[in-house]
C-alpha atoms as a PDB file:
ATOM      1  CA  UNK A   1      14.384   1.122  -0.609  1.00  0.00           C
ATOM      2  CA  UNK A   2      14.328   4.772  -0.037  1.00  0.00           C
ATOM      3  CA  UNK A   3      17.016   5.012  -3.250  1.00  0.00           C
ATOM      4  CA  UNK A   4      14.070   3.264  -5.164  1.00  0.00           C
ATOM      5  CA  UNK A   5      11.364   5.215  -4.516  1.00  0.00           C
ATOM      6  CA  UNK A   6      13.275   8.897  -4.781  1.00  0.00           C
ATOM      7  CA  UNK A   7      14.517   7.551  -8.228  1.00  0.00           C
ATOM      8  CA  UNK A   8      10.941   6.706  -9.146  1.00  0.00           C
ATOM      9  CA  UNK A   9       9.971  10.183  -7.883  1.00  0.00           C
ATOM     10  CA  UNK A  10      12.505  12.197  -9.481  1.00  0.00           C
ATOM     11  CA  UNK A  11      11.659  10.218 -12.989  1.00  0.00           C
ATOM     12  CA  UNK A  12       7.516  10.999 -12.845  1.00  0.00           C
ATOM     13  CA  UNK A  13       8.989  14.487 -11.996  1.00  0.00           C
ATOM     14  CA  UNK A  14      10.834  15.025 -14.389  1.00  0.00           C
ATOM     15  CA  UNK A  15       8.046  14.472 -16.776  1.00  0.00           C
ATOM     16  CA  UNK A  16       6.610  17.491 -18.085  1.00  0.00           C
ATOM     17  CA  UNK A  17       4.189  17.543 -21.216  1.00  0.00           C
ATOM     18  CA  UNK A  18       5.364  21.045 -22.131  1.00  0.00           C
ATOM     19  CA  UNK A  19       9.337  19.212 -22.435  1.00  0.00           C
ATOM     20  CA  UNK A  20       8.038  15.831 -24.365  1.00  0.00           C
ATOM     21  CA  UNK A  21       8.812  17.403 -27.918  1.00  0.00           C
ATOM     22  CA  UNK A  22      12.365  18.944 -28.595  1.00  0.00           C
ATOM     23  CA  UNK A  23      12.870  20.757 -31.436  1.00  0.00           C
ATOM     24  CA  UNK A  24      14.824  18.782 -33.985  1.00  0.00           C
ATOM     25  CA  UNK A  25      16.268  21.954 -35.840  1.00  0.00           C
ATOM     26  CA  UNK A  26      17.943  23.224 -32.557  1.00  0.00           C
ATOM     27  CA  UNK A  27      18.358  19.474 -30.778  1.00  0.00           C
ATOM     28  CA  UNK A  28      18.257  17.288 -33.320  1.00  0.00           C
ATOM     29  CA  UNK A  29      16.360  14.904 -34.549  1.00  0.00           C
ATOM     30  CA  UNK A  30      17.576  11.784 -32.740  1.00  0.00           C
ATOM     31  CA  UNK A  31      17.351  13.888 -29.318  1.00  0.00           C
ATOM     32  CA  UNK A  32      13.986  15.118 -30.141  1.00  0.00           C
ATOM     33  CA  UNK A  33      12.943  11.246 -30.686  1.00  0.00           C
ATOM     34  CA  UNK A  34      15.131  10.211 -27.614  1.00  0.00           C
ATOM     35  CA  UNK A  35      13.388  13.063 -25.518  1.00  0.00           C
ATOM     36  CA  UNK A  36      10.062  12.453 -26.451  1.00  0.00           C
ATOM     37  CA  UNK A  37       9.247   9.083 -24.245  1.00  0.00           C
ATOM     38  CA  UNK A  38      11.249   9.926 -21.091  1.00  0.00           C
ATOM     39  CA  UNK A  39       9.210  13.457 -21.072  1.00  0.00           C
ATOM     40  CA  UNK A  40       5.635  12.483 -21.633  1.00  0.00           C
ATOM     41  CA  UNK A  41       4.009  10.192 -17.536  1.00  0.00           C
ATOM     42  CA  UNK A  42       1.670   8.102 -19.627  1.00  0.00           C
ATOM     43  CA  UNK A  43       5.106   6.943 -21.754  1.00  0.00           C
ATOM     44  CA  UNK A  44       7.318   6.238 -18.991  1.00  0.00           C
ATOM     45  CA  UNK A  45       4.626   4.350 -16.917  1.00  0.00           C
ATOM     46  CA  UNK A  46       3.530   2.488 -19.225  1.00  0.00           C
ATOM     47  CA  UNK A  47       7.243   1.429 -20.679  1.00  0.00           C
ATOM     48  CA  UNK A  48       9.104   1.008 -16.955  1.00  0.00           C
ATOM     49  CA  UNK A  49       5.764  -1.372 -16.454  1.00  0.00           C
ATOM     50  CA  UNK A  50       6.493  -3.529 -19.146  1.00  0.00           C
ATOM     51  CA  UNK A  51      10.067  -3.844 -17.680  1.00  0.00           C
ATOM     52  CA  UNK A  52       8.600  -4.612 -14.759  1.00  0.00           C
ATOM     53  CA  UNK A  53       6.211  -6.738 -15.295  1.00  0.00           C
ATOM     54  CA  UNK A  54       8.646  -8.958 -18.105  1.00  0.00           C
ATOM     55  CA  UNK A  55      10.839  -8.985 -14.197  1.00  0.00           C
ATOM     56  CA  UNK A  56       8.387 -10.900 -12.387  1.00  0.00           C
ATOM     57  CA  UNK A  57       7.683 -12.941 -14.824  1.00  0.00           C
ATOM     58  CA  UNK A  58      10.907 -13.840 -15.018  1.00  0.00           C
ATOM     59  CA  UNK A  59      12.899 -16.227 -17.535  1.00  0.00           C
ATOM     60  CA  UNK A  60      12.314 -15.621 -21.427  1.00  0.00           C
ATOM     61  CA  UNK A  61      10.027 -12.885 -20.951  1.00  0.00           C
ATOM     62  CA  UNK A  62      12.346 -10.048 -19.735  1.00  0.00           C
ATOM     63  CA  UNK A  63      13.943 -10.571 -23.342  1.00  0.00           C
ATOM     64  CA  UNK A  64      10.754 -11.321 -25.123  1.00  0.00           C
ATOM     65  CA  UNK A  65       8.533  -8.967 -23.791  1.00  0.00           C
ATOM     66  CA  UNK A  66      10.429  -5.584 -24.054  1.00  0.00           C
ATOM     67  CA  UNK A  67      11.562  -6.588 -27.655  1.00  0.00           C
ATOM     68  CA  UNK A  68       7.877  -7.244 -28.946  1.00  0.00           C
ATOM     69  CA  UNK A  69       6.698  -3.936 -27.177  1.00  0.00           C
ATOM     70  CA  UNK A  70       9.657  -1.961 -28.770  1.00  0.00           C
ATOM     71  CA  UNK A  71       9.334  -4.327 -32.615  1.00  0.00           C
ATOM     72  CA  UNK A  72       5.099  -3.379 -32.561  1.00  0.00           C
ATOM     73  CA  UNK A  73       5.807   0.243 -31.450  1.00  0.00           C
ATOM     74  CA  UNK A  74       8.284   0.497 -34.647  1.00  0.00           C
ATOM     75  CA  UNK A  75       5.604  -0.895 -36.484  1.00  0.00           C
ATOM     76  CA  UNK A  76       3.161   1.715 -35.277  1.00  0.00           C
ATOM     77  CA  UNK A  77       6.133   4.621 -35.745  1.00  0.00           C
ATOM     78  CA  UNK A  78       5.814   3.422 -39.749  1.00  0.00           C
ATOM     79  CA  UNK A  79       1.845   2.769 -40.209  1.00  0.00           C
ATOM     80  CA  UNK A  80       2.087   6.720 -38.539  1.00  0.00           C
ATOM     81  CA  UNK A  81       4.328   7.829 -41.458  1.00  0.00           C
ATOM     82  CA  UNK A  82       2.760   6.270 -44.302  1.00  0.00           C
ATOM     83  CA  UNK A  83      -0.656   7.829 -43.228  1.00  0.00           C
ATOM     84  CA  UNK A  84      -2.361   4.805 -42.187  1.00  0.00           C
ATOM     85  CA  UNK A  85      -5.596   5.542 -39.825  1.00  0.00           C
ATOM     86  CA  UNK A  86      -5.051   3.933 -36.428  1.00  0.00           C
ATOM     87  CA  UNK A  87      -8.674   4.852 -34.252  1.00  0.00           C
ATOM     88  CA  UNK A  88      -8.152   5.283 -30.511  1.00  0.00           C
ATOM     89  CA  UNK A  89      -4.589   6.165 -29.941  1.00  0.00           C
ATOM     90  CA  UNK A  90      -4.977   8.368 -26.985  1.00  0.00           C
ATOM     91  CA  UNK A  91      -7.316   6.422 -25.343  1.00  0.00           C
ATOM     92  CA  UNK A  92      -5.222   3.275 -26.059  1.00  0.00           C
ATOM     93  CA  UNK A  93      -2.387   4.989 -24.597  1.00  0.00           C
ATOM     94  CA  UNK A  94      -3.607   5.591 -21.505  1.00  0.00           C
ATOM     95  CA  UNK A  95      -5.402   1.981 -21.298  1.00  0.00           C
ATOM     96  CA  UNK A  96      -1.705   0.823 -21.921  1.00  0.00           C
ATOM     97  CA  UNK A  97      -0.872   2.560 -18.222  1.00  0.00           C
ATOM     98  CA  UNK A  98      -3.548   1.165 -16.471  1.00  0.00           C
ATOM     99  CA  UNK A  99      -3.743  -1.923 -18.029  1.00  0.00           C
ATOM    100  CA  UNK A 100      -0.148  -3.050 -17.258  1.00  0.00           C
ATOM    101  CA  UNK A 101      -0.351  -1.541 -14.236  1.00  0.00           C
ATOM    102  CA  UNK A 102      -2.353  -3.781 -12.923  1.00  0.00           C
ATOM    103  CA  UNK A 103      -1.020  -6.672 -14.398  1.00  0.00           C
ATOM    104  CA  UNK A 104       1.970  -6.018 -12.461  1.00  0.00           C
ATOM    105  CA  UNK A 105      -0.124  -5.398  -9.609  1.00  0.00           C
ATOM    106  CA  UNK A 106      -2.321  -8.805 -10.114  1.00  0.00           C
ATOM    107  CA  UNK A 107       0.994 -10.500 -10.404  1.00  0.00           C
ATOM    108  CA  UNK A 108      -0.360 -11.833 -13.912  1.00  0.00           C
ATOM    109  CA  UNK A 109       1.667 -14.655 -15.670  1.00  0.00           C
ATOM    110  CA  UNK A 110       0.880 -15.544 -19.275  1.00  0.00           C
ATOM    111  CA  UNK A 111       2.563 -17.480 -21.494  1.00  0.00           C
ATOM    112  CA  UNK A 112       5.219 -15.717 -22.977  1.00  0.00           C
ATOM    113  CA  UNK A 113       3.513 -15.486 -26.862  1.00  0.00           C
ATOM    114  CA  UNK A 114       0.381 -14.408 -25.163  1.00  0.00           C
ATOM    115  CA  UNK A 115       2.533 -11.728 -23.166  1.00  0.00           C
ATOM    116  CA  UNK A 116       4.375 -10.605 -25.883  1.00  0.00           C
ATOM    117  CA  UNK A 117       0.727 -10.338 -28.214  1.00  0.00           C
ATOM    118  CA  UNK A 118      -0.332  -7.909 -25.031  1.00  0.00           C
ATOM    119  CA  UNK A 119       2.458  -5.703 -25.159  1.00  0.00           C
ATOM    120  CA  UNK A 120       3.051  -5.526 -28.795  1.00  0.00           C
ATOM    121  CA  UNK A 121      -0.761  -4.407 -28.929  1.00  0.00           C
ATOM    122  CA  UNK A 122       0.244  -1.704 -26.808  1.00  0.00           C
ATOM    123  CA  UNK A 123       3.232  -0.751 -27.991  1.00  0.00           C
ATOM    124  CA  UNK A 124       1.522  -0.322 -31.750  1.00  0.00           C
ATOM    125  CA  UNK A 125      -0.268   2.903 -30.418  1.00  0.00           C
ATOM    126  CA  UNK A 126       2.973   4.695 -28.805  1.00  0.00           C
ATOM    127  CA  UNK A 127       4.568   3.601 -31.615  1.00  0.00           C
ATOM    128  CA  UNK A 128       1.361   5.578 -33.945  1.00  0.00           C
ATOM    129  CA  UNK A 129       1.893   8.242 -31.690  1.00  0.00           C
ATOM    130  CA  UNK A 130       5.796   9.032 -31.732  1.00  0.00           C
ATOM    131  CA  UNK A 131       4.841   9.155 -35.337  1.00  0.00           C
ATOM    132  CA  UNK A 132       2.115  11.471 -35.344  1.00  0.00           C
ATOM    133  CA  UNK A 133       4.312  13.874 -33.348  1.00  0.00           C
ATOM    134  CA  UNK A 134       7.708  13.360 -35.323  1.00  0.00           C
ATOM    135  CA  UNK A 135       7.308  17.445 -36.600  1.00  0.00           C
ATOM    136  CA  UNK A 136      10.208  17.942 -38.989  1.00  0.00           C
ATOM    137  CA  UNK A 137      12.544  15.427 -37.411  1.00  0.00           C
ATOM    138  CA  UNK A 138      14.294  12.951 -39.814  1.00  0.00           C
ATOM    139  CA  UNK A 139      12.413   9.710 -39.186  1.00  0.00           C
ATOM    140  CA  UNK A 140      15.481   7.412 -38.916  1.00  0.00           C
ATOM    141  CA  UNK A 141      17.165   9.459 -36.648  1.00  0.00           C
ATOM    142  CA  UNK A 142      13.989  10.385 -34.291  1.00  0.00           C
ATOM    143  CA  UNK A 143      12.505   6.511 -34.558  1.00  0.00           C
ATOM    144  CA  UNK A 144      15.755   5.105 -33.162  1.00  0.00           C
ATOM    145  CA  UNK A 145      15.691   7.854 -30.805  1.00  0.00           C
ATOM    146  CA  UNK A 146      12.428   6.700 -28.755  1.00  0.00           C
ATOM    147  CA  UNK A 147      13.432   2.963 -30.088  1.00  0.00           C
ATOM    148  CA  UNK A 148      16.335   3.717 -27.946  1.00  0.00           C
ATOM    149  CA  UNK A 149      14.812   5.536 -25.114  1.00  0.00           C
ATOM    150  CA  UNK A 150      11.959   3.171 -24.518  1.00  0.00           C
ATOM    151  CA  UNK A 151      14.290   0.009 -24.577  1.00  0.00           C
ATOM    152  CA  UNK A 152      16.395   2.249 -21.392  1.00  0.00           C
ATOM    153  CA  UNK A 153      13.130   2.944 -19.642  1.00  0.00           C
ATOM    154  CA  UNK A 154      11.642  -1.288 -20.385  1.00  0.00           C
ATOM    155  CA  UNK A 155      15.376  -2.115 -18.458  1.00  0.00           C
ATOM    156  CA  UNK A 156      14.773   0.209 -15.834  1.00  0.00           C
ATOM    157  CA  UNK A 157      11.759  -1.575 -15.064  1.00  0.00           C
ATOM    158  CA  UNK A 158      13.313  -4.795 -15.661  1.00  0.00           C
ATOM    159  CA  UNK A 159      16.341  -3.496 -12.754  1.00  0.00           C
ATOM    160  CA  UNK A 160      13.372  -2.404 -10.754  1.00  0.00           C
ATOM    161  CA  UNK A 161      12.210  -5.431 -10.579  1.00  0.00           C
ATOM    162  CA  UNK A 162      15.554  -7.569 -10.009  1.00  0.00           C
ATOM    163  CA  UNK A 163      15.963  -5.013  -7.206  1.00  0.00           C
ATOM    164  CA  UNK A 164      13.239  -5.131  -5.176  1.00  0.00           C
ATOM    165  CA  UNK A 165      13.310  -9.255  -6.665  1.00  0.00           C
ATOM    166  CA  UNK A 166      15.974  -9.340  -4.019  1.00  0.00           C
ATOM    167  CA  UNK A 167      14.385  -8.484  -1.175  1.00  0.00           C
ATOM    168  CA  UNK A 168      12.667 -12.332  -0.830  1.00  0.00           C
ATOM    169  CA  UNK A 169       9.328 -12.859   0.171  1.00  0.00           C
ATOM    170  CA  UNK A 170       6.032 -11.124   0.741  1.00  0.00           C
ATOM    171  CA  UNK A 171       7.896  -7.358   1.352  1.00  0.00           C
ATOM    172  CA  UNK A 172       8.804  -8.236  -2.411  1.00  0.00           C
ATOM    173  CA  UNK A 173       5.997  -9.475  -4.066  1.00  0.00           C
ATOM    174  CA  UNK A 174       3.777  -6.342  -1.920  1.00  0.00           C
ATOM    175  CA  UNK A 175       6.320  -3.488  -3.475  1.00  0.00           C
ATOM    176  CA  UNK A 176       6.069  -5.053  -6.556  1.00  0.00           C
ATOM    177  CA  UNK A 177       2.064  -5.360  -6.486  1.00  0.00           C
ATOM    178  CA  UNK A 178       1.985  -1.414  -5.079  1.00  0.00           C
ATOM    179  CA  UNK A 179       4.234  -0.088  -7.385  1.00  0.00           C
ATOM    180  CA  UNK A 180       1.688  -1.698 -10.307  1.00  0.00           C
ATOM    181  CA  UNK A 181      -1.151  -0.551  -8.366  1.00  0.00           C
ATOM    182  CA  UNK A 182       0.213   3.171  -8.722  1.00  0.00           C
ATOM    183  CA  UNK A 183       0.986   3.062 -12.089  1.00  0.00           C
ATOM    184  CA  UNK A 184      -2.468   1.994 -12.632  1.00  0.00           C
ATOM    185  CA  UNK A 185      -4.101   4.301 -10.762  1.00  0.00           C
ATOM    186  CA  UNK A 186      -2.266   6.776 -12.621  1.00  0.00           C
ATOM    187  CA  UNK A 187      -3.007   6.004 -15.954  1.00  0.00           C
ATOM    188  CA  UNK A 188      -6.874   6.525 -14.038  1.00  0.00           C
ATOM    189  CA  UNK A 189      -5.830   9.680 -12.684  1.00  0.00           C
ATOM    190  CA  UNK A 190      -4.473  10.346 -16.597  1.00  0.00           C
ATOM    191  CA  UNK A 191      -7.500   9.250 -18.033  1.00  0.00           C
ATOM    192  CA  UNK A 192     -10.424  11.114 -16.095  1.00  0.00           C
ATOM    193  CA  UNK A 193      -8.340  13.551 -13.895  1.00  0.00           C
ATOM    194  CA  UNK A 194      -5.435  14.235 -15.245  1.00  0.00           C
END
């Protein structure tokens, strides 16, 4: 357990807003992408609680979910680079974070299209976003970068989950339910403290 909770606090950390956008010239443009969710809290909370959310659902969902989080957020990525207007993607962001939070920490089962639809909603605005902030990057190269980077940080959550899955019972299900009740508090703490 205490493995689990020093990884979890060297990866919110190791998230520093002033590190979330590499420059592509001097990187490149696929590490600028790759960088770009792993460095920014509201991404990686948001992403590792999709991952671990699709875990306690279980079955199906630790397939379906991630994929329609990371299909809508590609969709966002190429609404962003053909100038489309998408309203509220800050805001959205953050709502993302403290929305699956606590659906983690509510121990929330859907059926699977309906948790996909909730994800993939989400994922459209960090996908809008990565786009927004691209720079000079080469959009293949940066898109499959984050593509890549959020699909690590959806299985992370997804091992979380299977981890502490292990442990049987209520110590489970109450890790589980406090480590969604953090994230959500900290897409709060993003939203009107932060």
């Amino acid at each position: 357990m205490k493995k689990i909770l020093l990884s979890l606090a060297l990866v919110v950390l190791g998230t520093a807003p002033a590190f979330a956008h590499l420059d592509p010239g001097e990187h490149g443009s696929f590490a600028a992408g790759f960088t770009h969710p792993i460095f920014g809290l509201d991404h990686v909370l948001a992403m590792v609680a999709v991952g671990l959310w699709a875990a306690t659902v279980g079955g199906r969902a630790m397939i379906g979910v991630p994929a329609a989080f990371v299909a809508s957020m590609v969709l966002g990525f190429v609404l962003a680079l053909n100038g489309a207007e998408l309203p509220f993607v800050e805001p959205a962001i953050l709502a993302s974070v403290v929305a699956l939070g606590f659906l983690v920490a509510l121990a929330v089962r859907l059926p699977l299209p309906a948790g996909m639809a909730v994800v993939a909603a989400f994922g459209l605005f960090h996908g809008y976003a990565h786009g927004g902030e691209m720079g000079a990057a080469t959009a293949l190269e940066y898109g499959a970068g984050f593509a890549l980077a959020t699909a690590l940080l959806h299985l992370a959550g997804i091992g979380l989950g299977l981890l502490i899955g292990q442990m049987r019972g209520r110590l489970s299900a109450g890790i589980v339910r406090t480590l969604g009740a953090a994230t959500g508090l900290a897409g709060l703490w993003l939203a009107f403290g932060g």
